[in-house]
PDB file of N, CA and C in Angstrom:
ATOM      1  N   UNK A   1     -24.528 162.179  48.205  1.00  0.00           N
ATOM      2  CA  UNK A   1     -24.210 161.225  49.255  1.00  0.00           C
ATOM      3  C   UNK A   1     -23.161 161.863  50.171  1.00  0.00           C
ATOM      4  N   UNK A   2     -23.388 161.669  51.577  1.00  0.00           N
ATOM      5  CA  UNK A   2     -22.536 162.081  52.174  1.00  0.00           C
ATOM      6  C   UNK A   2     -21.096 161.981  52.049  1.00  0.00           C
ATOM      7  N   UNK A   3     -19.992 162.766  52.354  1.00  0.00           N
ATOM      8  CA  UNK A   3     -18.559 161.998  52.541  1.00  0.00           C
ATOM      9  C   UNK A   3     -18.029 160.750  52.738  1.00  0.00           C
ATOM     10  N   UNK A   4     -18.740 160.564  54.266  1.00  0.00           N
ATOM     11  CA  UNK A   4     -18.358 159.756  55.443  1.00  0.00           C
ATOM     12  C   UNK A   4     -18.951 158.225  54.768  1.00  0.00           C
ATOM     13  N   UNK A   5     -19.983 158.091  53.618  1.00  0.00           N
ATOM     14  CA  UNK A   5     -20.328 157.053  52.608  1.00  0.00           C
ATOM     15  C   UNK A   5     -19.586 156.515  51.437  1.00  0.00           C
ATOM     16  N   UNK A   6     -18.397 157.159  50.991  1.00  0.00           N
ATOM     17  CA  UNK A   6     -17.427 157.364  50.100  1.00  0.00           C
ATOM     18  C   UNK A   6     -16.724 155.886  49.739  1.00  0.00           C
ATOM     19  N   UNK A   7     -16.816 155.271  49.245  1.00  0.00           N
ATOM     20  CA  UNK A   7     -16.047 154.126  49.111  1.00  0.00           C
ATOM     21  C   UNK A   7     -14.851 154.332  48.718  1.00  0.00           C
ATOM     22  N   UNK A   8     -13.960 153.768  48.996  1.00  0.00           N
ATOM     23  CA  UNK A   8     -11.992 153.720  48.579  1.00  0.00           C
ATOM     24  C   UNK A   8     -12.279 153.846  47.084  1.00  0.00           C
ATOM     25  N   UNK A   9     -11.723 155.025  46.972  1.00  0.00           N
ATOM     26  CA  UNK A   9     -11.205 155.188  45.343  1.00  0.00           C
ATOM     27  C   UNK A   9     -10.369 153.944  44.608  1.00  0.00           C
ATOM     28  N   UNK A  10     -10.738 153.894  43.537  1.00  0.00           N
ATOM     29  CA  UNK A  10      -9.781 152.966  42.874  1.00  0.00           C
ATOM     30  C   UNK A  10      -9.126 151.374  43.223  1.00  0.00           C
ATOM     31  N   UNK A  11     -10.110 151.399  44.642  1.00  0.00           N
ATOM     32  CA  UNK A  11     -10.424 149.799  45.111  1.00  0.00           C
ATOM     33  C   UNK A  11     -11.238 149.188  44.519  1.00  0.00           C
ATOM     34  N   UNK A  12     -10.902 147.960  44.807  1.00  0.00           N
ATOM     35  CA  UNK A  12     -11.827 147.137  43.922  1.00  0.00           C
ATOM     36  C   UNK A  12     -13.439 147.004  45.023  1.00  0.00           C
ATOM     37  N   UNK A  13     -14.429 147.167  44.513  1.00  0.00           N
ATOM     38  CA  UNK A  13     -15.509 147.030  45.579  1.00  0.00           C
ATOM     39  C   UNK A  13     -15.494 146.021  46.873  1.00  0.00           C
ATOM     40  N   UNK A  14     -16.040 145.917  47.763  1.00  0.00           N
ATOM     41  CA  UNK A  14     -16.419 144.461  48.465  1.00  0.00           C
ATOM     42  C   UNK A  14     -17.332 145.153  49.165  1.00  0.00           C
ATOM     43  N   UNK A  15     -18.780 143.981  49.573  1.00  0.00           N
ATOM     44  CA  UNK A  15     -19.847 144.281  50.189  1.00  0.00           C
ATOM     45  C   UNK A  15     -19.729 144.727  51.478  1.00  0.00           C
ATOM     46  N   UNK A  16     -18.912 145.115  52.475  1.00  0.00           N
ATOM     47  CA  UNK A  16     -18.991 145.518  53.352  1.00  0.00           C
ATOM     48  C   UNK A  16     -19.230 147.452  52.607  1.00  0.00           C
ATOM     49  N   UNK A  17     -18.265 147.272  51.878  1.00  0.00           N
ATOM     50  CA  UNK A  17     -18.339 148.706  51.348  1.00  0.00           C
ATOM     51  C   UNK A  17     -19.643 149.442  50.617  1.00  0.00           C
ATOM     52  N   UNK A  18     -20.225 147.954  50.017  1.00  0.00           N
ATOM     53  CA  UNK A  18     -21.386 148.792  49.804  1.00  0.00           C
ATOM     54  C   UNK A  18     -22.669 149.403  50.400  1.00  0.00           C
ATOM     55  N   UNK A  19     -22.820 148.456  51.722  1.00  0.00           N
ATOM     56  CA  UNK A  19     -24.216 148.900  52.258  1.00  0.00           C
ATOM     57  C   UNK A  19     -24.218 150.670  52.843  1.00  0.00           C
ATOM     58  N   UNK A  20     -23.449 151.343  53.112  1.00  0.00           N
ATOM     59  CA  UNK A  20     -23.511 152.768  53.212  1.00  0.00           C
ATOM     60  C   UNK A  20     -24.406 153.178  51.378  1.00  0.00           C
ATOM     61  N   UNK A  21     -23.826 153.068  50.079  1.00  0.00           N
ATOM     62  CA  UNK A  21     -24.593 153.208  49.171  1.00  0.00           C
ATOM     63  C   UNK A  21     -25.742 152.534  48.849  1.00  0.00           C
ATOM     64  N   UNK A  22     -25.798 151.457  49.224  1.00  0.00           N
ATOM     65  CA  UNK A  22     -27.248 150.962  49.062  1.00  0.00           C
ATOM     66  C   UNK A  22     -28.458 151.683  49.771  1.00  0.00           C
ATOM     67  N   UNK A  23     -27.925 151.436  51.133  1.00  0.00           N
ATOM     68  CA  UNK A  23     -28.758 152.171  52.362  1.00  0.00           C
ATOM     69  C   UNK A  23     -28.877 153.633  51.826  1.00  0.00           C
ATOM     70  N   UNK A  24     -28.248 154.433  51.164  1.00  0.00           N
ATOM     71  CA  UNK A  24     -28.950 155.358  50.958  1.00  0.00           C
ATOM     72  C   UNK A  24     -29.546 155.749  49.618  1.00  0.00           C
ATOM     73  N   UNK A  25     -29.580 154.524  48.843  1.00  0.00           N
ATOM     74  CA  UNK A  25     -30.372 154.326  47.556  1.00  0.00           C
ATOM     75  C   UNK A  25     -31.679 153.804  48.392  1.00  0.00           C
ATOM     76  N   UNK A  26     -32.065 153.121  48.861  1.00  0.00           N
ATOM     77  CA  UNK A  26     -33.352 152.857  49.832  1.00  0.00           C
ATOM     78  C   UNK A  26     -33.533 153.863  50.211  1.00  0.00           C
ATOM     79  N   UNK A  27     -33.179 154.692  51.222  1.00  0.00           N
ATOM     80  CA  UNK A  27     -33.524 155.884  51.978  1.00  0.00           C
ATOM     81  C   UNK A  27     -34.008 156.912  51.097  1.00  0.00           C
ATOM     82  N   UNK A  28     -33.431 156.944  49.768  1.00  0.00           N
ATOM     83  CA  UNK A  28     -33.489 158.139  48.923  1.00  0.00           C
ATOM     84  C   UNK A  28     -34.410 158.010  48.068  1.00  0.00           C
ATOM     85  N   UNK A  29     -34.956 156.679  47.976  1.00  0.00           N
ATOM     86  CA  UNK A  29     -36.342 156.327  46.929  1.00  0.00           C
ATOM     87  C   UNK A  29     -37.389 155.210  47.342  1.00  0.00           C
ATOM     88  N   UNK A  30     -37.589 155.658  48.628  1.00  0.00           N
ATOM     89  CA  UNK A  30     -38.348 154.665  49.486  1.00  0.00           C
ATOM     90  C   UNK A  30     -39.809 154.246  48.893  1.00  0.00           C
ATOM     91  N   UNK A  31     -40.012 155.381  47.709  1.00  0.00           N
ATOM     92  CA  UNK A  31     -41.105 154.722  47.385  1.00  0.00           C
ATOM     93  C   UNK A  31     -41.322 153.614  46.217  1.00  0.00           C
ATOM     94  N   UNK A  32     -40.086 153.989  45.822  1.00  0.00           N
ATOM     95  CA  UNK A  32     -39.756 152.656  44.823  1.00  0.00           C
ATOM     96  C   UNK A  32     -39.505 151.123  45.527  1.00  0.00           C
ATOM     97  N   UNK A  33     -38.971 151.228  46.950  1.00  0.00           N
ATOM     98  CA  UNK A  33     -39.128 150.148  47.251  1.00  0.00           C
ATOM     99  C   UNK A  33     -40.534 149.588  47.978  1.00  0.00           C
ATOM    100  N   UNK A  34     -41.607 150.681  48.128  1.00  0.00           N
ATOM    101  CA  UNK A  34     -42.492 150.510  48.537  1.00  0.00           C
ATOM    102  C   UNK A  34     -42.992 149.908  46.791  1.00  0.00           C
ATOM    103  N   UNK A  35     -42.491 150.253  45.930  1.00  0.00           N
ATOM    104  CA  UNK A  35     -42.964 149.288  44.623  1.00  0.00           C
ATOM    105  C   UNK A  35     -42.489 148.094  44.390  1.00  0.00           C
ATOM    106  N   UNK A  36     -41.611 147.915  44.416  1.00  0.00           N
ATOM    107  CA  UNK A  36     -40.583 146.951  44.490  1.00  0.00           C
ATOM    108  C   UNK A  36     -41.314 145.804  45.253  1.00  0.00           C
ATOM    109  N   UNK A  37     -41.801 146.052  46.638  1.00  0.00           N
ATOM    110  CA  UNK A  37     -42.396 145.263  47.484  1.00  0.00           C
ATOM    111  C   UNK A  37     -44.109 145.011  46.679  1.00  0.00           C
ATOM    112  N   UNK A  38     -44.661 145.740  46.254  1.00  0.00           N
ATOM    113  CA  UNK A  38     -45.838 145.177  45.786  1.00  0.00           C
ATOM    114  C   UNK A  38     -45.599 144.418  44.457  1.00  0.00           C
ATOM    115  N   UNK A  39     -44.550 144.368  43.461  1.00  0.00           N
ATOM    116  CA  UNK A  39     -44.131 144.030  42.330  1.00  0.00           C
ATOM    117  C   UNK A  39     -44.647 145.181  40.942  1.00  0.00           C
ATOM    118  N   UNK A  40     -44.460 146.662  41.373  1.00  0.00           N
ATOM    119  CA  UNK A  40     -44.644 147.431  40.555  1.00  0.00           C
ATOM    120  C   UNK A  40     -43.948 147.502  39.308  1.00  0.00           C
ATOM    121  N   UNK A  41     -43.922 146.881  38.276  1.00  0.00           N
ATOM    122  CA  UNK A  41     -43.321 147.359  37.152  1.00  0.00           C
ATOM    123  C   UNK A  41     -42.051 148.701  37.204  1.00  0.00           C
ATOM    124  N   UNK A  42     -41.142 148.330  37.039  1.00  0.00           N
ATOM    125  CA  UNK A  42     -40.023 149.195  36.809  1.00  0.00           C
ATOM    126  C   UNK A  42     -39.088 149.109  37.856  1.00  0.00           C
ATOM    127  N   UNK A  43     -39.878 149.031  39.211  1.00  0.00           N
ATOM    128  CA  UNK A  43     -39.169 149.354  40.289  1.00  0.00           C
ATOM    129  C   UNK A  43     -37.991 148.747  40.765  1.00  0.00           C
ATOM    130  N   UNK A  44     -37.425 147.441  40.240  1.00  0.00           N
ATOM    131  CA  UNK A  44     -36.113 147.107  40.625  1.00  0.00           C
ATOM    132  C   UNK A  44     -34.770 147.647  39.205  1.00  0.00           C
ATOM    133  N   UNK A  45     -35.534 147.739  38.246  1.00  0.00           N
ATOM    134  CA  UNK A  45     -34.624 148.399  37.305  1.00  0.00           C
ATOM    135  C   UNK A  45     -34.319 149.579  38.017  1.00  0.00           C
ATOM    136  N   UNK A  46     -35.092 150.632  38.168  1.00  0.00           N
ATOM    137  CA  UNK A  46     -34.880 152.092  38.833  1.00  0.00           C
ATOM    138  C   UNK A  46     -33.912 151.741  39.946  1.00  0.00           C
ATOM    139  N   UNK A  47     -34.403 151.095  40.467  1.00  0.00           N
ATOM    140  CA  UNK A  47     -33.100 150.761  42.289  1.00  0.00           C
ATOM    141  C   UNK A  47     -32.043 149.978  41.754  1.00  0.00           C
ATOM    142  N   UNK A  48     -32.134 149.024  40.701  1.00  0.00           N
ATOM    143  CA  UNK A  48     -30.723 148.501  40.536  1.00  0.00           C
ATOM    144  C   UNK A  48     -29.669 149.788  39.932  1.00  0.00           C
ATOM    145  N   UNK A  49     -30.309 150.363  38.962  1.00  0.00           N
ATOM    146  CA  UNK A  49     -29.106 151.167  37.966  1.00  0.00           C
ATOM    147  C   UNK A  49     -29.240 152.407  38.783  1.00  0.00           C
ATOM    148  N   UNK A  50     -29.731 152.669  39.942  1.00  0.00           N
ATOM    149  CA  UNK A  50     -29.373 153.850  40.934  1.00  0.00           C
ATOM    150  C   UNK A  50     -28.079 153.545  41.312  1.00  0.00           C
ATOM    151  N   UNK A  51     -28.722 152.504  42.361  1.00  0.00           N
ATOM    152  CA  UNK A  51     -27.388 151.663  42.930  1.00  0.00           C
ATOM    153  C   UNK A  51     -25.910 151.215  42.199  1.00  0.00           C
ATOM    154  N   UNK A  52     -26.001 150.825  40.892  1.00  0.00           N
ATOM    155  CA  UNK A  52     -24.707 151.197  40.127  1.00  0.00           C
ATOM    156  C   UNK A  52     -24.089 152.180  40.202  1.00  0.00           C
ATOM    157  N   UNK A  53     -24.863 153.038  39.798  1.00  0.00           N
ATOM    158  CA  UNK A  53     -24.616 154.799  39.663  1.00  0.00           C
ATOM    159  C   UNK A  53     -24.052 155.395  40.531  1.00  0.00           C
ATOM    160  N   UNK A  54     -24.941 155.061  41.874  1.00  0.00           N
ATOM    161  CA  UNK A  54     -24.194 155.383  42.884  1.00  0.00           C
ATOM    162  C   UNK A  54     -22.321 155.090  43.675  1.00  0.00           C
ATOM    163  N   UNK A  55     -22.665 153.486  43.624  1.00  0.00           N
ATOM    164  CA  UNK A  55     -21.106 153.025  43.768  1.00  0.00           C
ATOM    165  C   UNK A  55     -20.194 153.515  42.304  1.00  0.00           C
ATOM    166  N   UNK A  56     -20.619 153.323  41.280  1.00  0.00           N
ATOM    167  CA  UNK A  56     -19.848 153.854  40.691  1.00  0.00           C
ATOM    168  C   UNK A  56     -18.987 155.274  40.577  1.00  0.00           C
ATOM    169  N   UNK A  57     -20.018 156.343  40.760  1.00  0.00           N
ATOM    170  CA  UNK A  57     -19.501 157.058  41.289  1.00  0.00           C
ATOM    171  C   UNK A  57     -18.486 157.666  42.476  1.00  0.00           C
ATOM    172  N   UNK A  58     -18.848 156.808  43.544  1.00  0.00           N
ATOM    173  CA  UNK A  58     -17.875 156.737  44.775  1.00  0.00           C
ATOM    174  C   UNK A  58     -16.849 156.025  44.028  1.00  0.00           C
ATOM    175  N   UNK A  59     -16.503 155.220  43.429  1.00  0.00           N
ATOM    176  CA  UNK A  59     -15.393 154.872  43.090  1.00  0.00           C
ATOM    177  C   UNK A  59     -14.231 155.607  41.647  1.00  0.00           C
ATOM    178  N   UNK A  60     -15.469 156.025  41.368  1.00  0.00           N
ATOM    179  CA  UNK A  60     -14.723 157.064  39.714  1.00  0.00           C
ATOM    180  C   UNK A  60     -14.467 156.240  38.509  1.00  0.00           C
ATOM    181  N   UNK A  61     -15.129 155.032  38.305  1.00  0.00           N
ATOM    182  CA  UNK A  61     -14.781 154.522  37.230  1.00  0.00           C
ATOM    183  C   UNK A  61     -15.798 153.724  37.296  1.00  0.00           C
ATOM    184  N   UNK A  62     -16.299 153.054  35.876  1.00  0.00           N
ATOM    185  CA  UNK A  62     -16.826 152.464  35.754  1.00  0.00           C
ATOM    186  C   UNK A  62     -16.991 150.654  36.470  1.00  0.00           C
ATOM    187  N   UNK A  63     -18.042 150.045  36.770  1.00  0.00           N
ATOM    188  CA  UNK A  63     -17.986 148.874  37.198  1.00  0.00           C
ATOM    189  C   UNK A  63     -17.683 147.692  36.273  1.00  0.00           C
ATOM    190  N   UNK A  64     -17.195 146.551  36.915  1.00  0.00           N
ATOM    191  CA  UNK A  64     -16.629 145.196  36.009  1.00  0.00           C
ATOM    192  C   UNK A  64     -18.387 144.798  36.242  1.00  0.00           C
ATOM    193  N   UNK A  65     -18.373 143.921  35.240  1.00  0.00           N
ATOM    194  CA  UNK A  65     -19.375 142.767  35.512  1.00  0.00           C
ATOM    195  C   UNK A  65     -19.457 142.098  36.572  1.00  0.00           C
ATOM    196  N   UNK A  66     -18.796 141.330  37.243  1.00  0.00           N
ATOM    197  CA  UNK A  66     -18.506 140.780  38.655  1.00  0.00           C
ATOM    198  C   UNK A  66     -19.070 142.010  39.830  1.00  0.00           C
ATOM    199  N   UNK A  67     -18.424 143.254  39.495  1.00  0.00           N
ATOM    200  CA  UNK A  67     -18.813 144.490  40.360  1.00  0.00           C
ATOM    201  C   UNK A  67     -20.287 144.715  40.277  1.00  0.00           C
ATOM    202  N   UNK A  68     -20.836 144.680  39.127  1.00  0.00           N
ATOM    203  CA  UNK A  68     -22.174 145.021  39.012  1.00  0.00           C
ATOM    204  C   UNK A  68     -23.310 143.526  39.817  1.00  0.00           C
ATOM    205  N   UNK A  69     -22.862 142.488  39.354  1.00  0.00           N
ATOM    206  CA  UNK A  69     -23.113 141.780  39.786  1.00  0.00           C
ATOM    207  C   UNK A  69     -23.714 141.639  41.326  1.00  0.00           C
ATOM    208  N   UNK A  70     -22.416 142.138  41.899  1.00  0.00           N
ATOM    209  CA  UNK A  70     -22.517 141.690  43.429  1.00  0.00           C
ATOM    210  C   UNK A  70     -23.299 142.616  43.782  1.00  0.00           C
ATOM    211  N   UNK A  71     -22.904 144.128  43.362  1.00  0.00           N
ATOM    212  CA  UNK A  71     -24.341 145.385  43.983  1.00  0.00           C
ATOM    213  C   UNK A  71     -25.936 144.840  43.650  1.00  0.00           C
ATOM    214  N   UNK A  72     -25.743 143.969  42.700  1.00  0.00           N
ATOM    215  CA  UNK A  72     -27.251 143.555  42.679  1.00  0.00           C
ATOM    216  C   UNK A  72     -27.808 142.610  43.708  1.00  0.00           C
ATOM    217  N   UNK A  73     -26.942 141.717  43.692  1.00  0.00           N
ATOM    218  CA  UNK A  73     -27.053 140.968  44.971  1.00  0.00           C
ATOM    219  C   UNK A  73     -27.105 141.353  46.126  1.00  0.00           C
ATOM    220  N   UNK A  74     -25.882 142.070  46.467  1.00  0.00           N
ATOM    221  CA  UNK A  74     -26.481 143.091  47.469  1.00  0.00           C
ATOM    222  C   UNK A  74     -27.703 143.923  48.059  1.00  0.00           C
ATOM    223  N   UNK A  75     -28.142 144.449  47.072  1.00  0.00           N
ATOM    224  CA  UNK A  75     -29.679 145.351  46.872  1.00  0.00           C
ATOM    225  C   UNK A  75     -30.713 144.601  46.822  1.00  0.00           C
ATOM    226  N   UNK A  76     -30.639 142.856  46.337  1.00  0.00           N
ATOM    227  CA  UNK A  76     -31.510 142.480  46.280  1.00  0.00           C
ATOM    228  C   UNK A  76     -31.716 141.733  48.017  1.00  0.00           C
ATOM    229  N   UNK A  77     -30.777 141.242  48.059  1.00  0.00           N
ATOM    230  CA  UNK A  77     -30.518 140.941  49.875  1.00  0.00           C
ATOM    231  C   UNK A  77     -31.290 142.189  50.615  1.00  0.00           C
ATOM    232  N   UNK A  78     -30.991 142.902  50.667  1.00  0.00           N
ATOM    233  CA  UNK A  78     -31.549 144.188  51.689  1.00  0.00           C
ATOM    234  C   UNK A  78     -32.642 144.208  51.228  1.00  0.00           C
ATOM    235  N   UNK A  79     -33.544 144.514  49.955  1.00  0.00           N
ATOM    236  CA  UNK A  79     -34.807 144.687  49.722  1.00  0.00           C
ATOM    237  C   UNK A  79     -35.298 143.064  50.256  1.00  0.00           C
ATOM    238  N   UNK A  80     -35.013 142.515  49.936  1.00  0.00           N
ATOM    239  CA  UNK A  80     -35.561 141.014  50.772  1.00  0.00           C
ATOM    240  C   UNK A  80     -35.981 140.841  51.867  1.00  0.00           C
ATOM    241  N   UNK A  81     -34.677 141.561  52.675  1.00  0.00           N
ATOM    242  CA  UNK A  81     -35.220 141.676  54.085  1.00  0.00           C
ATOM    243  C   UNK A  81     -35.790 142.959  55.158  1.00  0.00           C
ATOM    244  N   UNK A  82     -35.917 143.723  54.268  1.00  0.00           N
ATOM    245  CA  UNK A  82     -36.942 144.894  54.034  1.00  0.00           C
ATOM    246  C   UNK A  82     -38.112 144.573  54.367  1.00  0.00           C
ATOM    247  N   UNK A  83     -38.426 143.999  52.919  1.00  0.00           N
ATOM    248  CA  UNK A  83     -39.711 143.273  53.036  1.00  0.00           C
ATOM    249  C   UNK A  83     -40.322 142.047  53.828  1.00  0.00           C
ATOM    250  N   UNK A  84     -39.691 141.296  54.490  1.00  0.00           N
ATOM    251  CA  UNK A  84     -39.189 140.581  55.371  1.00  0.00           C
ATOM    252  C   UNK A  84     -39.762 140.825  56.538  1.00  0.00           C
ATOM    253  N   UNK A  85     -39.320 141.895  56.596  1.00  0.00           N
ATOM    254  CA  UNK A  85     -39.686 142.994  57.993  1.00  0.00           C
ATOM    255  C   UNK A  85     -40.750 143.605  58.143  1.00  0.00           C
ATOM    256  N   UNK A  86     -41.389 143.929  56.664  1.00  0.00           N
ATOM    257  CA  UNK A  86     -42.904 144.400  56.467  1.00  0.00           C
ATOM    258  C   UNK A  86     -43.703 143.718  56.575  1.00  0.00           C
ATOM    259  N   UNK A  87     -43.726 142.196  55.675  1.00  0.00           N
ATOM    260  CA  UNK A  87     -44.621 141.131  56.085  1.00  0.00           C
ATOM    261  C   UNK A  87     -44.298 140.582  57.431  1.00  0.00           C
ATOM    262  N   UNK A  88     -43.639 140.674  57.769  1.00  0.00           N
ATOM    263  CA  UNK A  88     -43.226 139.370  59.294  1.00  0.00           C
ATOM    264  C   UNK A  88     -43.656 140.443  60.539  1.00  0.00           C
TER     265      UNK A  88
END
């Protein structure tokens, strides 16, 4: 992931901070959300625990429950309106 995507070390998350990592968990496995959108088996496990992985990493420590939480929500918001955008 780029630099300039880096979330504040040792902050506590908030969703403004995450869509740079989400957006490039989409970008980086577009065909999983091209599964995701048909209801392929696996495909939101694979994009959710990317997306952990990812913020977690930008931050260096592991996520709270509450933290994990909200990236899901997050990811699931954007794939929503993803798809949103495909059907509409």
């Amino acid at each position: 992931m780029p630099e300039g995507d880096a979330l504040p070390e040792g902050d506590a998350l908030k969703v403004d901070d995450l869509d740079p990592v989400l957006t490039g968990v989409i970008r980086d496995h577009r065909d999983k959300v091209v599964g995701w959108i048909s209801d392929e088996p696996g495909c939101w496990g694979f994009l959710a625990g990317q997306a952990v992985t990812g913020c977690r990493k930008q931050v260096g420590r592991s996520l709270s429950d509450q933290e994990r939480q909200m990236v899901w929500s997050r990811l699931w918001w954007l794939l929503e309106n993803i798809k949103r955008g495909v059907a509409g």
